[in-house]
PDB file of N, CA and C in Angstrom:
ATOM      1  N   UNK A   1      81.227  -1.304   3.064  1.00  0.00           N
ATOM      2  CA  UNK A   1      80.218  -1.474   2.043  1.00  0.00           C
ATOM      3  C   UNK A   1      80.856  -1.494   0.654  1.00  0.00           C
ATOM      4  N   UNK A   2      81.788  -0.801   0.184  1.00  0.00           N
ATOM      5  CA  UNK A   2      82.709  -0.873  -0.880  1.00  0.00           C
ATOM      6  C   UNK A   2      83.429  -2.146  -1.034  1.00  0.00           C
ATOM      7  N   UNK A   3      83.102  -2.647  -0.213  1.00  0.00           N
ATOM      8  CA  UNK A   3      84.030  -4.342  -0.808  1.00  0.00           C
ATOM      9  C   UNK A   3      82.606  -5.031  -1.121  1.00  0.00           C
ATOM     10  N   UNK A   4      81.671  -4.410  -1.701  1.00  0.00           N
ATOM     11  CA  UNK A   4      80.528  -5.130  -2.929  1.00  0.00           C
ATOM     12  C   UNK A   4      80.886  -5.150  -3.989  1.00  0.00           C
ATOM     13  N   UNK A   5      82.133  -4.283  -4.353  1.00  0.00           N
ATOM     14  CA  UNK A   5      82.218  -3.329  -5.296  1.00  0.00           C
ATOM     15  C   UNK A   5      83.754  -4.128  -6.016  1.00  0.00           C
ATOM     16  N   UNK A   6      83.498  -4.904  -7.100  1.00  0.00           N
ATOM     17  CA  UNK A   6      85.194  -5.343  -7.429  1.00  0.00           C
ATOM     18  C   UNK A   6      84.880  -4.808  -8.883  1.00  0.00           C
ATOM     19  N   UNK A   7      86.134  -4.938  -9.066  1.00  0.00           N
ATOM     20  CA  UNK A   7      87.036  -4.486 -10.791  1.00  0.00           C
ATOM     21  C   UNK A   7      88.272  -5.311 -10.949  1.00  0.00           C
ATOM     22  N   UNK A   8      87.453  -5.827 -11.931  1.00  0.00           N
ATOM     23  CA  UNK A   8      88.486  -7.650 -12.774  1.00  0.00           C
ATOM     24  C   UNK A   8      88.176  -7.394 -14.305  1.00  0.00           C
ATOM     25  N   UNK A   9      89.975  -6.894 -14.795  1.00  0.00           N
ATOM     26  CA  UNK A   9      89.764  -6.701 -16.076  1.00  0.00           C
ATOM     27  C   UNK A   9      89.623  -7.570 -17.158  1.00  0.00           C
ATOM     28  N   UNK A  10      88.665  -8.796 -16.361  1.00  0.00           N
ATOM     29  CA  UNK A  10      88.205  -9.973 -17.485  1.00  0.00           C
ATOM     30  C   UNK A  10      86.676  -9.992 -17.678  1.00  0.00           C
ATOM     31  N   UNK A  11      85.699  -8.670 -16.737  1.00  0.00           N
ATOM     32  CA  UNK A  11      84.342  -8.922 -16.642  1.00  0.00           C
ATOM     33  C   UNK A  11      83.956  -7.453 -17.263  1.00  0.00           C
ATOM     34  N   UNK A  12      83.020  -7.625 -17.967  1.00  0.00           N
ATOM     35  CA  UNK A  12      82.960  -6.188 -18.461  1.00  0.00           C
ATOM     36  C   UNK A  12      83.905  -5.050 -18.731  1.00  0.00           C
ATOM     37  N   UNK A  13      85.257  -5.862 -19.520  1.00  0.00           N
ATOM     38  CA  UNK A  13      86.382  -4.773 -19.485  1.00  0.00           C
ATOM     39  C   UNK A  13      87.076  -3.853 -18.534  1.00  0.00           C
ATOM     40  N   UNK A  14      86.609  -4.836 -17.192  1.00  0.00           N
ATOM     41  CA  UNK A  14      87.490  -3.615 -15.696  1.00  0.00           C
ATOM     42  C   UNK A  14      85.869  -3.034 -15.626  1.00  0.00           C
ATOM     43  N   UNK A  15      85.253  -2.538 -15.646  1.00  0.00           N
ATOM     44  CA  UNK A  15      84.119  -1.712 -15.020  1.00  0.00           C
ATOM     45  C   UNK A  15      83.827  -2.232 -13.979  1.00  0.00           C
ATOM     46  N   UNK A  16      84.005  -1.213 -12.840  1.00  0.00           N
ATOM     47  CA  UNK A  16      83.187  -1.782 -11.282  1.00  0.00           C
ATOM     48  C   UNK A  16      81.497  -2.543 -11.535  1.00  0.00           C
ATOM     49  N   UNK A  17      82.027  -3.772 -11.003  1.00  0.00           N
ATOM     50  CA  UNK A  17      80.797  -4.433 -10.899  1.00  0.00           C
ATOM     51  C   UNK A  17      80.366  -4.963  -9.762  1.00  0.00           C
ATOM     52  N   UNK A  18      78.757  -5.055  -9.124  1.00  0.00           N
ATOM     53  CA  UNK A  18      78.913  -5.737  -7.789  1.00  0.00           C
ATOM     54  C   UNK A  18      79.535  -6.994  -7.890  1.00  0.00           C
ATOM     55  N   UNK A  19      79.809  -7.557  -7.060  1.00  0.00           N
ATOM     56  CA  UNK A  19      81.106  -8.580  -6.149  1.00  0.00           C
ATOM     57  C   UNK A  19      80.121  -9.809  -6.322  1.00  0.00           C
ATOM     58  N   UNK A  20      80.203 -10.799  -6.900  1.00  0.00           N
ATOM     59  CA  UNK A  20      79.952 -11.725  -7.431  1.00  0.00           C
ATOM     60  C   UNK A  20      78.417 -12.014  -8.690  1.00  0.00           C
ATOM     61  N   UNK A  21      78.417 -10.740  -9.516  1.00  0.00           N
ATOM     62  CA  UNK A  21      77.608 -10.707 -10.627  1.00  0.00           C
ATOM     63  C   UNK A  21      78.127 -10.114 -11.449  1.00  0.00           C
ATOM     64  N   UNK A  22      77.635 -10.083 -12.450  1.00  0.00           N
ATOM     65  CA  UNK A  22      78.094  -9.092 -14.080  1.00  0.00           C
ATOM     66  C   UNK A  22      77.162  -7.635 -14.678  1.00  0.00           C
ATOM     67  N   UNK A  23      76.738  -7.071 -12.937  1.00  0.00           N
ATOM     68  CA  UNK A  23      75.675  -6.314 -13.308  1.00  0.00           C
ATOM     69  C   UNK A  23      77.090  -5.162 -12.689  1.00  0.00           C
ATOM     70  N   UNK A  24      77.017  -4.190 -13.778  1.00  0.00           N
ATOM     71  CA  UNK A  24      77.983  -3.001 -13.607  1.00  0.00           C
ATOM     72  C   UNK A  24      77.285  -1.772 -12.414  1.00  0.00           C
ATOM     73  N   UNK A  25      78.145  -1.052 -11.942  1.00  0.00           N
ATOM     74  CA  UNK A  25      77.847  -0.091 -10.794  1.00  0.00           C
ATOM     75  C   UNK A  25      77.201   1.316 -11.793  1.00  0.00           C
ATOM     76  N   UNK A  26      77.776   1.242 -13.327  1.00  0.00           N
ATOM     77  CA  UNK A  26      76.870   2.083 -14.083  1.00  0.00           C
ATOM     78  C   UNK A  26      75.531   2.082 -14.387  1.00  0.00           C
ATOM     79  N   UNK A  27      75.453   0.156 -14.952  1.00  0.00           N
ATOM     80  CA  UNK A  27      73.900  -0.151 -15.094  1.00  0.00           C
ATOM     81  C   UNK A  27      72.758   0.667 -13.764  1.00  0.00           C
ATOM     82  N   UNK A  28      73.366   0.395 -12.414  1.00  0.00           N
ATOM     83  CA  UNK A  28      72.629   0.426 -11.615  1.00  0.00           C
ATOM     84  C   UNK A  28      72.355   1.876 -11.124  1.00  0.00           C
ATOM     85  N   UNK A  29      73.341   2.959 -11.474  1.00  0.00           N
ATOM     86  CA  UNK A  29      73.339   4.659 -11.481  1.00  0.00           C
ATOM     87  C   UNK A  29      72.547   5.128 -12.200  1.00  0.00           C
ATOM     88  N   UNK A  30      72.466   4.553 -13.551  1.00  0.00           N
ATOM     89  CA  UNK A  30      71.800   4.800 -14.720  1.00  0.00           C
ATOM     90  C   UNK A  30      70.321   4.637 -14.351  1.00  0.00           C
ATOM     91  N   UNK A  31      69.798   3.071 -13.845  1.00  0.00           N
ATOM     92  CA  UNK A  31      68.332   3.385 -13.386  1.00  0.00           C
ATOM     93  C   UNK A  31      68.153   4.450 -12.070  1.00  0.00           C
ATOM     94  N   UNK A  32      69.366   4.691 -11.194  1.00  0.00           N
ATOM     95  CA  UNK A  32      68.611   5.557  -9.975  1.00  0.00           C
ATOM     96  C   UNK A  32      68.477   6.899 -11.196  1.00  0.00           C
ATOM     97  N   UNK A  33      69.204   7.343 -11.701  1.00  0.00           N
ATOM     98  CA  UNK A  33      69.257   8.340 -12.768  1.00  0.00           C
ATOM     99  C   UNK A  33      67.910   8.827 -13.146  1.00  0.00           C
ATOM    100  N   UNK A  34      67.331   7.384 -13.611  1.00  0.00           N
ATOM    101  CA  UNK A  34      66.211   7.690 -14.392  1.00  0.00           C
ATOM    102  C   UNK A  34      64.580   7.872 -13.369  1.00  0.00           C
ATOM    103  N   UNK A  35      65.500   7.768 -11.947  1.00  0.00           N
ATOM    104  CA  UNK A  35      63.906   7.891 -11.256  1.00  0.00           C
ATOM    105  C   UNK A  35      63.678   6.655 -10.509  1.00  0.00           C
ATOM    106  N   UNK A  36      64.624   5.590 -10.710  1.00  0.00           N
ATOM    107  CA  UNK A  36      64.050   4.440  -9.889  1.00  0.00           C
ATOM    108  C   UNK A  36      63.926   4.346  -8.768  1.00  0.00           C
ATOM    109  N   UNK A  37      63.298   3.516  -7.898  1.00  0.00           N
ATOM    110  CA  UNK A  37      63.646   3.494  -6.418  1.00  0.00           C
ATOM    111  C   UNK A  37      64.581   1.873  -6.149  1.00  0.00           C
ATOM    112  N   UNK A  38      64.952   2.135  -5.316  1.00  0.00           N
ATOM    113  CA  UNK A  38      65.949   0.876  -5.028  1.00  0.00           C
ATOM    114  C   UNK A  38      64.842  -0.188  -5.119  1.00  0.00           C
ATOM    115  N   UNK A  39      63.590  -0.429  -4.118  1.00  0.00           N
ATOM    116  CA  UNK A  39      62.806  -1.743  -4.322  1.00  0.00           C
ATOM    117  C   UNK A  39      62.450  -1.768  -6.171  1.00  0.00           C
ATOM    118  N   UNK A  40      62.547  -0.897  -6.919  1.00  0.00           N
ATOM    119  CA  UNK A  40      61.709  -0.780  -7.908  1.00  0.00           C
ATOM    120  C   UNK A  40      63.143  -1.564  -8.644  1.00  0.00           C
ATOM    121  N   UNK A  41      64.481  -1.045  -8.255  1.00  0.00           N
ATOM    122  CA  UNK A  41      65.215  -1.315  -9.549  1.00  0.00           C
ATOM    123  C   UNK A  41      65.568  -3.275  -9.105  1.00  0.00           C
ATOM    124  N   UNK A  42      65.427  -3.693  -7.492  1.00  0.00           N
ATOM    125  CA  UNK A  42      65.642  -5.104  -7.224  1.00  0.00           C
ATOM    126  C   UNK A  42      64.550  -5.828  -8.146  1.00  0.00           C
ATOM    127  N   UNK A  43      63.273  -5.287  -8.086  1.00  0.00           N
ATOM    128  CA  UNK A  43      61.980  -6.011  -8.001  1.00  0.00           C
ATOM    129  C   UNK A  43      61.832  -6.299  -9.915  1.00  0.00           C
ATOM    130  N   UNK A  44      62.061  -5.121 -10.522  1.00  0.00           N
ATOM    131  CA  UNK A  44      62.325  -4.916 -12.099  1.00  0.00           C
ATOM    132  C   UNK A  44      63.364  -5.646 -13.250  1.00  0.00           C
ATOM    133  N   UNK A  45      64.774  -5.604 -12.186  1.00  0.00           N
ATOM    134  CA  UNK A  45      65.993  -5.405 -13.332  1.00  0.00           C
ATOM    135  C   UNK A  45      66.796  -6.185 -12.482  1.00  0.00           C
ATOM    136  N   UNK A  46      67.152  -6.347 -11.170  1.00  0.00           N
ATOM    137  CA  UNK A  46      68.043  -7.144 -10.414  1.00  0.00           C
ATOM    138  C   UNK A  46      67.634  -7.797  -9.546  1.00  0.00           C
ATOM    139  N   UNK A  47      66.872  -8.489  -9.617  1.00  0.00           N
ATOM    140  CA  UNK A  47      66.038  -9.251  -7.946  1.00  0.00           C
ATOM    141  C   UNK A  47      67.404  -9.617  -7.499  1.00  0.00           C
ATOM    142  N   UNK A  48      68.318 -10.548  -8.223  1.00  0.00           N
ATOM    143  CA  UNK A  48      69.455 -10.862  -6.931  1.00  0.00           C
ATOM    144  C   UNK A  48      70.306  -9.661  -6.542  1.00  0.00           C
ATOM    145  N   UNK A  49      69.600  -8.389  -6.348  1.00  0.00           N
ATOM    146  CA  UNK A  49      70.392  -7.413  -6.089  1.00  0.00           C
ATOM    147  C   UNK A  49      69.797  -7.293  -4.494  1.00  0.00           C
ATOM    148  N   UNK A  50      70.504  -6.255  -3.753  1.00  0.00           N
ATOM    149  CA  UNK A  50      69.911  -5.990  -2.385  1.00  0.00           C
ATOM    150  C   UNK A  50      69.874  -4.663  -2.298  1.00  0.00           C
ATOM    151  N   UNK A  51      69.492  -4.293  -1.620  1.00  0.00           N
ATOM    152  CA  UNK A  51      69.409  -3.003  -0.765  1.00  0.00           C
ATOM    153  C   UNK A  51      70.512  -2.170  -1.238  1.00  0.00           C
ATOM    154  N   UNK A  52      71.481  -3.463   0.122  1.00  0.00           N
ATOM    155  CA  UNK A  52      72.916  -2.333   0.460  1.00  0.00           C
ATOM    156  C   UNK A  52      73.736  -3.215  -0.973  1.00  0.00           C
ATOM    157  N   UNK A  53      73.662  -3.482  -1.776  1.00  0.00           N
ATOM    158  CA  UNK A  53      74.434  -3.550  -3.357  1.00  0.00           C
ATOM    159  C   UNK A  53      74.252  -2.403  -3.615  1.00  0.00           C
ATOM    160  N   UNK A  54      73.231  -1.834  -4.235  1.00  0.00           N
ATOM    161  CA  UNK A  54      72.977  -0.629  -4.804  1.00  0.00           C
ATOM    162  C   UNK A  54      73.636   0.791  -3.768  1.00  0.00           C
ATOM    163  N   UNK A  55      73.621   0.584  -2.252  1.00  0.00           N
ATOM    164  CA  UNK A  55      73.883   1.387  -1.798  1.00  0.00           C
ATOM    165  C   UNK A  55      75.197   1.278  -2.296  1.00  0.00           C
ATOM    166  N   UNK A  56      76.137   0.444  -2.389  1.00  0.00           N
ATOM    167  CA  UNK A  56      77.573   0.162  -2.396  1.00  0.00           C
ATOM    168  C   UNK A  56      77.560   0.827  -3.381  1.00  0.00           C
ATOM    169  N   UNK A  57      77.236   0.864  -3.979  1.00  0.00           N
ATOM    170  CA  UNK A  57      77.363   1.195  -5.958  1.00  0.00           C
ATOM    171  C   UNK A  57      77.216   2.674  -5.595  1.00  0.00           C
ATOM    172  N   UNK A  58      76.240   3.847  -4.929  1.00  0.00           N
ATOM    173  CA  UNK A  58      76.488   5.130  -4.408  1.00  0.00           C
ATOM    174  C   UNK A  58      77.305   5.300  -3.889  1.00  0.00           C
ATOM    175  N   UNK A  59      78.174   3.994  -3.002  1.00  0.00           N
ATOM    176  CA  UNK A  59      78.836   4.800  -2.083  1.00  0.00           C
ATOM    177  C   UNK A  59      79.885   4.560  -2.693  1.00  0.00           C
ATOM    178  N   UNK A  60      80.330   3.738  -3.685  1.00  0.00           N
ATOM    179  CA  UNK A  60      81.798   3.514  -4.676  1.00  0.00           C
ATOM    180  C   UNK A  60      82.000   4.867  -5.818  1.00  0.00           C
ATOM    181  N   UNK A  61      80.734   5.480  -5.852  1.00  0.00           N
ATOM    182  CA  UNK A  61      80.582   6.581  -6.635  1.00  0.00           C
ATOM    183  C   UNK A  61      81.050   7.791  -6.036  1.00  0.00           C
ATOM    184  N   UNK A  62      80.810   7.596  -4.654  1.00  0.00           N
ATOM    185  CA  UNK A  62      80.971   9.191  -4.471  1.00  0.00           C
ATOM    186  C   UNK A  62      82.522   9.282  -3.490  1.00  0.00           C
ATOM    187  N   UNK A  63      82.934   7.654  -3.589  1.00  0.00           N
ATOM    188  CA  UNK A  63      84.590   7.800  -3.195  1.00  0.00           C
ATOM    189  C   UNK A  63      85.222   7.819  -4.190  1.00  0.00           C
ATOM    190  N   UNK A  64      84.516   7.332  -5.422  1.00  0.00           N
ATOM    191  CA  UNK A  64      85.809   7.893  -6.861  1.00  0.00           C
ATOM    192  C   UNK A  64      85.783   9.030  -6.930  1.00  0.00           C
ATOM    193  N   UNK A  65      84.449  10.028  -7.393  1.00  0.00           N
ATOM    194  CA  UNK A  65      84.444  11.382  -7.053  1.00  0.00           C
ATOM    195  C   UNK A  65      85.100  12.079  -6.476  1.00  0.00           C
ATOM    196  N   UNK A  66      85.035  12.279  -4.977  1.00  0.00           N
ATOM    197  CA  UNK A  66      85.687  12.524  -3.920  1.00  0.00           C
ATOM    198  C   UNK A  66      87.384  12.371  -3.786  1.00  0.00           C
ATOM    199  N   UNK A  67      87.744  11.454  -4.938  1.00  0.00           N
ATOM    200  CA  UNK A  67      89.146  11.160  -4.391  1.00  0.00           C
ATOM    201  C   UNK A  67      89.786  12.071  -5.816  1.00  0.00           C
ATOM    202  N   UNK A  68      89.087  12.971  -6.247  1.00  0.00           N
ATOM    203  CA  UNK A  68      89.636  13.217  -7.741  1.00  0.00           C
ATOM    204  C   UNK A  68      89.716  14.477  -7.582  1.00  0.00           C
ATOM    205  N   UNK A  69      91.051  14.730  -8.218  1.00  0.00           N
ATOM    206  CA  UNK A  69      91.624  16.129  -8.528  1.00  0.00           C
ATOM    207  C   UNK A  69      91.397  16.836  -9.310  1.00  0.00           C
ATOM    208  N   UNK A  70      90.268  18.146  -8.921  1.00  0.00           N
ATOM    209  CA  UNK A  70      89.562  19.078  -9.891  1.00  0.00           C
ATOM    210  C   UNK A  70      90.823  19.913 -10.244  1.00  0.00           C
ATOM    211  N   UNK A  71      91.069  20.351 -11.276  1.00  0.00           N
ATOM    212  CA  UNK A  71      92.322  22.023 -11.901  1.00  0.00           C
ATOM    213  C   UNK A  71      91.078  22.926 -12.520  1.00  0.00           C
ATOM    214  N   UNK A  72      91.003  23.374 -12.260  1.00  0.00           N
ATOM    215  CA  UNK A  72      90.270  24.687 -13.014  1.00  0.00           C
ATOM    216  C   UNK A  72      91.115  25.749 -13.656  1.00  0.00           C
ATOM    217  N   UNK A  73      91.246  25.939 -14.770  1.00  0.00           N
ATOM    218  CA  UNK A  73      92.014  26.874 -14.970  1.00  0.00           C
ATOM    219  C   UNK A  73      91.430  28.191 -15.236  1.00  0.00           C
ATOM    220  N   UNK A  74      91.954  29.501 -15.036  1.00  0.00           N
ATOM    221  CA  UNK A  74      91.597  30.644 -15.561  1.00  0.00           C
ATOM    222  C   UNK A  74      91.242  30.644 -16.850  1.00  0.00           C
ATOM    223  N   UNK A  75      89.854  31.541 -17.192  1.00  0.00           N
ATOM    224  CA  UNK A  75      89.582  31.915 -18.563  1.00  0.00           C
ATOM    225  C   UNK A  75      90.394  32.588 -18.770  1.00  0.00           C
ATOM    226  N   UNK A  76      89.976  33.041 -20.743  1.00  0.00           N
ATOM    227  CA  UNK A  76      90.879  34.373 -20.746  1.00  0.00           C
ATOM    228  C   UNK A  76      90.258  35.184 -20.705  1.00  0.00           C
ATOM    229  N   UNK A  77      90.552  36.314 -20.609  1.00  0.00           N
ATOM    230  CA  UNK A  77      90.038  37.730 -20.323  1.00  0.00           C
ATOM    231  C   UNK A  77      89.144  38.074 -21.904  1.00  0.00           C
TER     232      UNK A  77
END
């Protein structure tokens, strides 16, 4: 599902975008963010979007997440 998902640093400056449009994987976080539902954000803001686009766009999110190295450091006392 992640190969919806490209980054070409000639389209929106490198920002993951779905795989053959100029609609960013942020634009589309940003409406689930705000409450949307997937039919609401195709039917509203992306009709040529699908389903599993938007899913891709969660699931490209939570493998960048996931692949990232938290450090926490000690407060001070």
């Amino acid at each position: 599902m992640i190969d919806r998902i490209t980054v070409d640093a000639g389209i929106h400056f490198g920002k993951p975008c779905i795989a053959g449009t100029r609609i960013t994987v942020q634009s589309v976080l940003e409406l689930i963010n705000e409450g949307l539902t997937f039919p609401e954000i195709i039917e509203n803001y992306y009709p040529d979007l699908t389903v599993e686009d938007i899913r891709a766009c969660v699931s490209y999110t939570i493998a960048l997440v996931s692949g990232e190295d938290i450090h926490i450091a000690a407060s001070p006392a």
